[in-house]
N, C-alpha and C. Protein backbone atom coordinates (compact mmCIF):
# COMPACT_ATOMS: atom_id res chain seq x y z
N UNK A 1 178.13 47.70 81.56
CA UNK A 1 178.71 47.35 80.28
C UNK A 1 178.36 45.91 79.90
N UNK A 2 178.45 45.08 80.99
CA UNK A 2 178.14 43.59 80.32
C UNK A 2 176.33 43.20 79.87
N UNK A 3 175.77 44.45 80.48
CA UNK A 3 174.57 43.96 81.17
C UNK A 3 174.14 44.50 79.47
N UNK A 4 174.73 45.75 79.19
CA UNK A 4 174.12 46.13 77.68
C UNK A 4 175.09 45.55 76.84
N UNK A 5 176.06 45.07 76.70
CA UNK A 5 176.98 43.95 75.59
C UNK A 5 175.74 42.40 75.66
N UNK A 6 175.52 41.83 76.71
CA UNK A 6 174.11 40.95 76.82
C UNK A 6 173.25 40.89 75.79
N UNK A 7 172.56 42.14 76.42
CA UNK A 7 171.34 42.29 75.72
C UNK A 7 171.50 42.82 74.33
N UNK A 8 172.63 43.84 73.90
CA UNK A 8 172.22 43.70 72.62
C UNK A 8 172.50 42.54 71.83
N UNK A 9 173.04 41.70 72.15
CA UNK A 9 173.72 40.24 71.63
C UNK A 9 172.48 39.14 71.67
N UNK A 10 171.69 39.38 72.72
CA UNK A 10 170.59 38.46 72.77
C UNK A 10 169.59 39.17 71.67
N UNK A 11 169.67 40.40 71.47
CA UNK A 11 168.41 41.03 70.46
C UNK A 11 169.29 40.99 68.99
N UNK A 12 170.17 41.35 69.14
CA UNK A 12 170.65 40.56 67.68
C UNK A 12 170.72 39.29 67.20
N UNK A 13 171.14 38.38 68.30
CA UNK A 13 171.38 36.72 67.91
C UNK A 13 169.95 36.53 67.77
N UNK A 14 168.74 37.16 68.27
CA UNK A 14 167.28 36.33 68.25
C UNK A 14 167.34 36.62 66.57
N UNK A 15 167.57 38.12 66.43
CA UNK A 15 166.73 38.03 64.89
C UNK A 15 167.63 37.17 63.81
N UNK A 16 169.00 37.17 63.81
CA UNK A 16 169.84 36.59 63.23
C UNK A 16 169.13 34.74 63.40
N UNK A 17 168.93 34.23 64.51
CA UNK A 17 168.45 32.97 64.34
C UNK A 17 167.51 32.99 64.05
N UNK A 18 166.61 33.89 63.93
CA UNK A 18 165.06 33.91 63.43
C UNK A 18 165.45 33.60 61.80
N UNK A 19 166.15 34.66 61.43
CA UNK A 19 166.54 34.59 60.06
C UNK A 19 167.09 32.98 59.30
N UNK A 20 168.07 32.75 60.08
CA UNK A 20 168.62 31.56 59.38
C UNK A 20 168.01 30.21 59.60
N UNK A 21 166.77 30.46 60.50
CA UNK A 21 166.31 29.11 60.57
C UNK A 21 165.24 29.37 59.56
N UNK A 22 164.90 30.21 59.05
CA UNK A 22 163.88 30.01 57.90
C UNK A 22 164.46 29.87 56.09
N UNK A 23 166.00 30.30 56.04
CA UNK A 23 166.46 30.78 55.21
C UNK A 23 167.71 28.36 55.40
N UNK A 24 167.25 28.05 55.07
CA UNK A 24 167.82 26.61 54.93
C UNK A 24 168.98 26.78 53.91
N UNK A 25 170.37 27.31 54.46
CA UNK A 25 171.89 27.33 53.86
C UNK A 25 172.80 26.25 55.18
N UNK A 26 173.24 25.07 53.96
CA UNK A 26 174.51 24.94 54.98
C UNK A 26 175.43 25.62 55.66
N UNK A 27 175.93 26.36 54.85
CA UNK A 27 176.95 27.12 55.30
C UNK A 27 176.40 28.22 56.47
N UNK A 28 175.25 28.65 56.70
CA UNK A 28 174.74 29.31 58.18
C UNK A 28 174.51 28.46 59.38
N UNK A 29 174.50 27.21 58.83
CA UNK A 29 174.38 26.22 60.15
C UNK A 29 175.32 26.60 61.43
N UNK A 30 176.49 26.55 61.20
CA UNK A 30 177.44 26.98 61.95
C UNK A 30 177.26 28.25 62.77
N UNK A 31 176.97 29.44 61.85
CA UNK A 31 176.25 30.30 62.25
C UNK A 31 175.01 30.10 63.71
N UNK A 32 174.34 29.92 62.98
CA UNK A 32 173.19 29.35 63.95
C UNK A 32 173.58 28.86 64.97
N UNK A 33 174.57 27.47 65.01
CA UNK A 33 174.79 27.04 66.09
C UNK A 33 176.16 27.77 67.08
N UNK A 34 176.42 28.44 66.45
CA UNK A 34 177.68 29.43 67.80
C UNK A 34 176.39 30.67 68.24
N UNK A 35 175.79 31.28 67.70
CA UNK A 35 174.69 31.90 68.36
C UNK A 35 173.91 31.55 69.73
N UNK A 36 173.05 30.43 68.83
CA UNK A 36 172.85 29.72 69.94
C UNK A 36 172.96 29.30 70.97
N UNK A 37 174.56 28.57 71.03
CA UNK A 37 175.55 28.63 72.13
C UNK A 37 176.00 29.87 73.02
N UNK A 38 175.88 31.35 72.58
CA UNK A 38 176.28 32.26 72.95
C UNK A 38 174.82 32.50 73.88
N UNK A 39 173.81 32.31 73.75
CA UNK A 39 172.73 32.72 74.77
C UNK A 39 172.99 31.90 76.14
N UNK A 40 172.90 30.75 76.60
CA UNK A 40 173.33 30.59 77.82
C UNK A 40 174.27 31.84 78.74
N UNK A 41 175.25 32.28 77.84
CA UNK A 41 176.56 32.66 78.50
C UNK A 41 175.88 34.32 78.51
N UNK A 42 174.80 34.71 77.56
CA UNK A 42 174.71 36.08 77.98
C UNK A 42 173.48 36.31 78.47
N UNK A 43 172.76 35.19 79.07
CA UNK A 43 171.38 35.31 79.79
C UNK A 43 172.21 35.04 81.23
N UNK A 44 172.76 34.08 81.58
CA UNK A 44 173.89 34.43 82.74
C UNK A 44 174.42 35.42 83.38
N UNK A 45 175.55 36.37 82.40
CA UNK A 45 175.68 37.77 82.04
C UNK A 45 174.69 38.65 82.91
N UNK A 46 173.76 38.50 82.11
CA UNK A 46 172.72 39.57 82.64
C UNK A 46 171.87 39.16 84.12
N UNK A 47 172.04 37.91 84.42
CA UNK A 47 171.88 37.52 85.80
C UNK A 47 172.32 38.12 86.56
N UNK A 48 174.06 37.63 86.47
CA UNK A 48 174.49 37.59 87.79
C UNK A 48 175.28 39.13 87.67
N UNK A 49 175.46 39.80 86.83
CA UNK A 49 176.21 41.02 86.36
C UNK A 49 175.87 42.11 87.44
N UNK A 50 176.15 42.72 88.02
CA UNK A 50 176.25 43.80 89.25
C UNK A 50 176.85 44.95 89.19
N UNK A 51 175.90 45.94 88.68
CA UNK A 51 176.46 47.62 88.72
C UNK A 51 177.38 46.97 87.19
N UNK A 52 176.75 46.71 86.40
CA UNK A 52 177.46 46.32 84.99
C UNK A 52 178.80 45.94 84.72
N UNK A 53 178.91 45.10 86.44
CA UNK A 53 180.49 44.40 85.51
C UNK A 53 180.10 42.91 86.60
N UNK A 54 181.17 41.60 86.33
CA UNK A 54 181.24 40.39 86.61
C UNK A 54 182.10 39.98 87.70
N UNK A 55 182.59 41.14 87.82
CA UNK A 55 183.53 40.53 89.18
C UNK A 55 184.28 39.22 88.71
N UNK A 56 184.00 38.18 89.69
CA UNK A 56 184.68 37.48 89.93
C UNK A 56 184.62 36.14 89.07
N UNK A 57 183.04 36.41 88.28
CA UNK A 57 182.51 35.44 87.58
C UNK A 57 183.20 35.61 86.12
N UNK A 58 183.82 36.66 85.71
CA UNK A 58 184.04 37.09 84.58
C UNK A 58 185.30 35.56 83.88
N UNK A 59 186.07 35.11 84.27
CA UNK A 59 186.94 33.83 84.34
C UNK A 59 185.96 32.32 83.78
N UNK A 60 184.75 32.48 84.99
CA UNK A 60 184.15 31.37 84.68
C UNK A 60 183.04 31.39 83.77
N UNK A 61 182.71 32.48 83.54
CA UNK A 61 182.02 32.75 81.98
C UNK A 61 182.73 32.49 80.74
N UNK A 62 183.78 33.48 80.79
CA UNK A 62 185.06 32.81 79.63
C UNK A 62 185.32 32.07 79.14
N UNK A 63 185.63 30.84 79.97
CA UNK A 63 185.57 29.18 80.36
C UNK A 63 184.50 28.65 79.56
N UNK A 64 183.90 29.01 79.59
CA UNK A 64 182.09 28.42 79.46
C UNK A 64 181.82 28.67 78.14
N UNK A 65 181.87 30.24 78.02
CA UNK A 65 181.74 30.45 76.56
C UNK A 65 182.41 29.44 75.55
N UNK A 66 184.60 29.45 75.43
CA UNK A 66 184.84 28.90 74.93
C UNK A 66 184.38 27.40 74.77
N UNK A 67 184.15 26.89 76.12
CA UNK A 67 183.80 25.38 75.90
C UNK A 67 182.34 25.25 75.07
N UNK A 68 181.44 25.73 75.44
CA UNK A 68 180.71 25.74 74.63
C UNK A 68 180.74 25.75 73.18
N UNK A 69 181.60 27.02 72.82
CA UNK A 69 181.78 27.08 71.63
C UNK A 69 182.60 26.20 70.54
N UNK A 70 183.65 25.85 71.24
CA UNK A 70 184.75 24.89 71.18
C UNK A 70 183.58 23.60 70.90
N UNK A 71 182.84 23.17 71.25
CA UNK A 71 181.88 21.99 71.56
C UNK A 71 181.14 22.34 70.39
N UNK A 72 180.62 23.14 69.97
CA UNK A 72 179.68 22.99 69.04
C UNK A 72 180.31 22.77 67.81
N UNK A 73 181.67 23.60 67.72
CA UNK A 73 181.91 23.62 66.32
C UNK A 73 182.98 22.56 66.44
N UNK A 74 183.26 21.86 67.24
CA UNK A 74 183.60 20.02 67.13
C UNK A 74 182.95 19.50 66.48
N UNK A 75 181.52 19.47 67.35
CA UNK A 75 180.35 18.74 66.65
C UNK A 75 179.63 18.88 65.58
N UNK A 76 179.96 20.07 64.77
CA UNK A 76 179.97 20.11 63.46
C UNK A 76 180.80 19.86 62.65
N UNK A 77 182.07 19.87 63.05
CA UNK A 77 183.59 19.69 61.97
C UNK A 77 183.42 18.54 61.98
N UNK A 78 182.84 17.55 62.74
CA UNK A 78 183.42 15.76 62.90
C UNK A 78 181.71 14.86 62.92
N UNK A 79 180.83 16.00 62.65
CA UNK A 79 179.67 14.93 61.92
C UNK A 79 180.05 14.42 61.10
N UNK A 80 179.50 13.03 61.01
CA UNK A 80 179.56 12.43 59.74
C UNK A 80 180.74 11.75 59.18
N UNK A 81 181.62 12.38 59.94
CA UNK A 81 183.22 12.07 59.16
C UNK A 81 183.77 10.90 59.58
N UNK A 82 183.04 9.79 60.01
CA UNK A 82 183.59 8.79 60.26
C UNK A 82 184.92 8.55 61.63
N UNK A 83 185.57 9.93 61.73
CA UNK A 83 186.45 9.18 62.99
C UNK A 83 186.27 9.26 64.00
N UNK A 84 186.27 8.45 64.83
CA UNK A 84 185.92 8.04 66.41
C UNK A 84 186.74 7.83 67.37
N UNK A 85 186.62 8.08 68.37
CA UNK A 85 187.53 8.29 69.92
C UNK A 85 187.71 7.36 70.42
N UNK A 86 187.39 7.64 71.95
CA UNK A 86 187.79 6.40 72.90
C UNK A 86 186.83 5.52 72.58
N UNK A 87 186.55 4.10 72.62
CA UNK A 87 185.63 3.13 72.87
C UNK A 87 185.48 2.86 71.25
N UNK A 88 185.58 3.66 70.41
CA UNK A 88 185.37 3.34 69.36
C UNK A 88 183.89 4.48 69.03
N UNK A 89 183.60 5.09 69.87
CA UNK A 89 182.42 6.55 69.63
C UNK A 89 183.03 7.54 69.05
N UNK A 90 181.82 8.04 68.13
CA UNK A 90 182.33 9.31 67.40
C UNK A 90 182.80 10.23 67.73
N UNK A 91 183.89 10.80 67.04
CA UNK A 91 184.70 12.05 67.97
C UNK A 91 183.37 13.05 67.84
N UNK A 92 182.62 13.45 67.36
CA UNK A 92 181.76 14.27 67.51
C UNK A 92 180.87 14.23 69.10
N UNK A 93 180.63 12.83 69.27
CA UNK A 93 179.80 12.69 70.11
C UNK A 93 181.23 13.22 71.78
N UNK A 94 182.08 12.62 71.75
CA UNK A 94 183.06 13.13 72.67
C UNK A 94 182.80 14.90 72.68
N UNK A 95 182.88 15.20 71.83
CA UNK A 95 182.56 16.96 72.16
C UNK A 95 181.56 17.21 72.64
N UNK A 96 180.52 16.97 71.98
CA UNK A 96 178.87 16.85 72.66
C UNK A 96 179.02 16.72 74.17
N UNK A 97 179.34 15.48 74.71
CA UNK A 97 179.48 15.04 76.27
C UNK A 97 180.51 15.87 76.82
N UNK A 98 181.75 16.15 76.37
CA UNK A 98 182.73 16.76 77.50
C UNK A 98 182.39 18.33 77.32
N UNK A 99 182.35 18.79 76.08
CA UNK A 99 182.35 20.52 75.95
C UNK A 99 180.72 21.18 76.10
N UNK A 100 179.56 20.21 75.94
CA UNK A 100 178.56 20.86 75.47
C UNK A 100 177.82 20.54 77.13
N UNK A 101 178.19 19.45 77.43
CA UNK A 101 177.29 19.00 78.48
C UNK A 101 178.12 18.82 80.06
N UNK A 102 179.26 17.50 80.03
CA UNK A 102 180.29 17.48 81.29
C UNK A 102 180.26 18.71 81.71
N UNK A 103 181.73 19.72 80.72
CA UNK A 103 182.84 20.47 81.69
C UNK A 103 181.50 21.58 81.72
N UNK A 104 180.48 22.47 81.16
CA UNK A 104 179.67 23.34 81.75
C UNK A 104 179.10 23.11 82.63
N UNK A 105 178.74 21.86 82.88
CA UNK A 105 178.19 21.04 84.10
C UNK A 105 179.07 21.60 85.54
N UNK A 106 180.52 21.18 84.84
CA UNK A 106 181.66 21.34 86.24
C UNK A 106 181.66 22.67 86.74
N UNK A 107 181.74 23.30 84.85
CA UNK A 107 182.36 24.89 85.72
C UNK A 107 181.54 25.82 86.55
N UNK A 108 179.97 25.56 86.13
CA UNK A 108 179.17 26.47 86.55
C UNK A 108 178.98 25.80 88.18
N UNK A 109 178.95 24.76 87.95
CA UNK A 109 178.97 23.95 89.62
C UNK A 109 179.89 24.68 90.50
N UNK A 110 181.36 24.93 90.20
CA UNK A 110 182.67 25.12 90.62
C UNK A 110 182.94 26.80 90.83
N UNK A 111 181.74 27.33 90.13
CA UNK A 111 181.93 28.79 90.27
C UNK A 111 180.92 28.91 91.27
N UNK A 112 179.69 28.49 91.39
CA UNK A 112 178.69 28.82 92.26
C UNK A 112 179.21 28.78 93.16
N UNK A 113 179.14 27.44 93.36
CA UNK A 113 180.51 26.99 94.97
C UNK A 113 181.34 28.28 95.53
N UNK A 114 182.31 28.64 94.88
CA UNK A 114 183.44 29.76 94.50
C UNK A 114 182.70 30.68 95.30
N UNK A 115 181.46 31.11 94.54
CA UNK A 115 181.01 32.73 94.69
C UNK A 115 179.64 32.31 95.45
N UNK A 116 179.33 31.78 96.18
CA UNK A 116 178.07 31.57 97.37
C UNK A 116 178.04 32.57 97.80
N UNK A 117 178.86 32.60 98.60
CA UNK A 117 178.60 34.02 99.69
C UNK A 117 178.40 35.11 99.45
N UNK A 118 178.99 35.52 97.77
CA UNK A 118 179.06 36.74 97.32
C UNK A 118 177.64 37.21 96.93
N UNK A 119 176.78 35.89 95.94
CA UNK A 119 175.73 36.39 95.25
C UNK A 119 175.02 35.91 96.20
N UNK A 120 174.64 35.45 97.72
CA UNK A 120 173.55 35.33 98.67
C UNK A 120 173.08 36.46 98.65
N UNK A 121 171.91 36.37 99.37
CA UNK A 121 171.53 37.66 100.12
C UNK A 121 171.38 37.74 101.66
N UNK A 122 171.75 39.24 101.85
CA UNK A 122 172.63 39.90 102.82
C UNK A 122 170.93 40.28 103.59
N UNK A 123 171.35 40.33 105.18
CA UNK A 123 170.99 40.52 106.17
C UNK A 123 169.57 42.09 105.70
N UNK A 124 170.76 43.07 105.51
CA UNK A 124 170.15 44.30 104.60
C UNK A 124 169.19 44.61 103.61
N UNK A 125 169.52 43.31 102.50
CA UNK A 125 168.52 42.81 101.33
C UNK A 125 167.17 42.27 102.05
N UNK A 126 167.44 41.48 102.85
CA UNK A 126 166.34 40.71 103.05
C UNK A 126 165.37 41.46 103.91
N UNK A 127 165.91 42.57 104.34
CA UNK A 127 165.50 43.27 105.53
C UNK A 127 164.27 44.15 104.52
N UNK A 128 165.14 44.85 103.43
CA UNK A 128 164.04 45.29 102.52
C UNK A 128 163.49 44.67 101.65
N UNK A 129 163.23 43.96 101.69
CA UNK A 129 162.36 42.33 100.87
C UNK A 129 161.38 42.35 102.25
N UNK A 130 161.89 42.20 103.52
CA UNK A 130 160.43 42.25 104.35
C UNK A 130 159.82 43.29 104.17
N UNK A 131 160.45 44.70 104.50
CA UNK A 131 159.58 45.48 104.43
C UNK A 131 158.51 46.23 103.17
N UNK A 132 159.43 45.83 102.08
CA UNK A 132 158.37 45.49 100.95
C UNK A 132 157.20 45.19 100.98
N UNK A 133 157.21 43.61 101.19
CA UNK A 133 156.45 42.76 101.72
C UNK A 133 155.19 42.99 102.33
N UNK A 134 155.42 43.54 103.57
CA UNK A 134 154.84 44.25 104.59
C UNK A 134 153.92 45.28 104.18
N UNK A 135 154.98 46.50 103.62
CA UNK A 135 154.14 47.64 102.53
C UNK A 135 152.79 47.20 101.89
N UNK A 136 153.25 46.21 100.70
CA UNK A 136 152.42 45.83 100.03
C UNK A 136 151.05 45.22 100.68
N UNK A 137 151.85 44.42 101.48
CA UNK A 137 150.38 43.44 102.54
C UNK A 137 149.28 44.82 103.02
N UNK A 138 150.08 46.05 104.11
CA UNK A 138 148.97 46.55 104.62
C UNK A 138 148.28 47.75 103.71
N UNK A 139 149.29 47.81 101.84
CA UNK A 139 148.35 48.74 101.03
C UNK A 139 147.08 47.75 100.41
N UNK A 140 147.27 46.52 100.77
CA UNK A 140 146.17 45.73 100.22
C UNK A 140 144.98 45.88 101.11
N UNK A 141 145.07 46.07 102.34
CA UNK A 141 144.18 45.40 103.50
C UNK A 141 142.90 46.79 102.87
């Protein structure tokens, strides 16, 4: 299920951004950019996704998505608009660094960590990865 929710999302968002980057409307900008944002989270998806569901990752995708998303459309509501955060930097630019770049930084760090052992490969896997291997080597000779 996630693995085809993914992909049709990546074959729709391509033509949809194909579209609006030739078609120059403000008001699709936004558009464009939550799309955009949505490919990280469903090229992931289709990574790590197993027998079409997320297990354990499904939490730290969530996470990710919103921040992402949350991040972009900061950084569009508060271009330009003059008000600024800590230090005296644009609140826009604060979204940029904590939602678009920092916390995806953290979470995907914090999930790998999490789930090592799960998405390694197993004794079994590797066993048929040699003999693959092997196959192939002596159909070449």
């Amino acid at each position: 299920m996630a693995k085809r929710f993914s992909l049709g999302f990546l074959a729709v968002a391509s033509l949809a951004i194909l579209v609006i980057f030739f078609v120059e409307l403000r008001a699709l900008s936004w558009l464009f950019a939550v799309l955009v944002m949505g490919f990280p989270i469903a090229l992931v998806t289709m990574a790590v996704s197993r027998d079409g569901r997320l297990g354990r990752l499904r939490v730290p995708l969530v996470v990710l998505f919103v921040m992402l998303q949350s991040g972009v459309i900061g950084v569009l509501a508060f271009d330009g608009s003059g008000v600024t955060g800590l230090y005296g930097l644009p609140l826009s630019l604060h979204f940029l660094l904590l939602l678009i770049w920092l916390g995806p930084l953290c979470v995907t760090t914090l999930a790998y960590a999490v789930t090592f052992s799960e998405l390694d490969i197993d004794d079994e896997l590797l066993g048929r990865l040699e003999q693959m291997r092997r196959d192939r080597h002596s159909a070449g000779e």
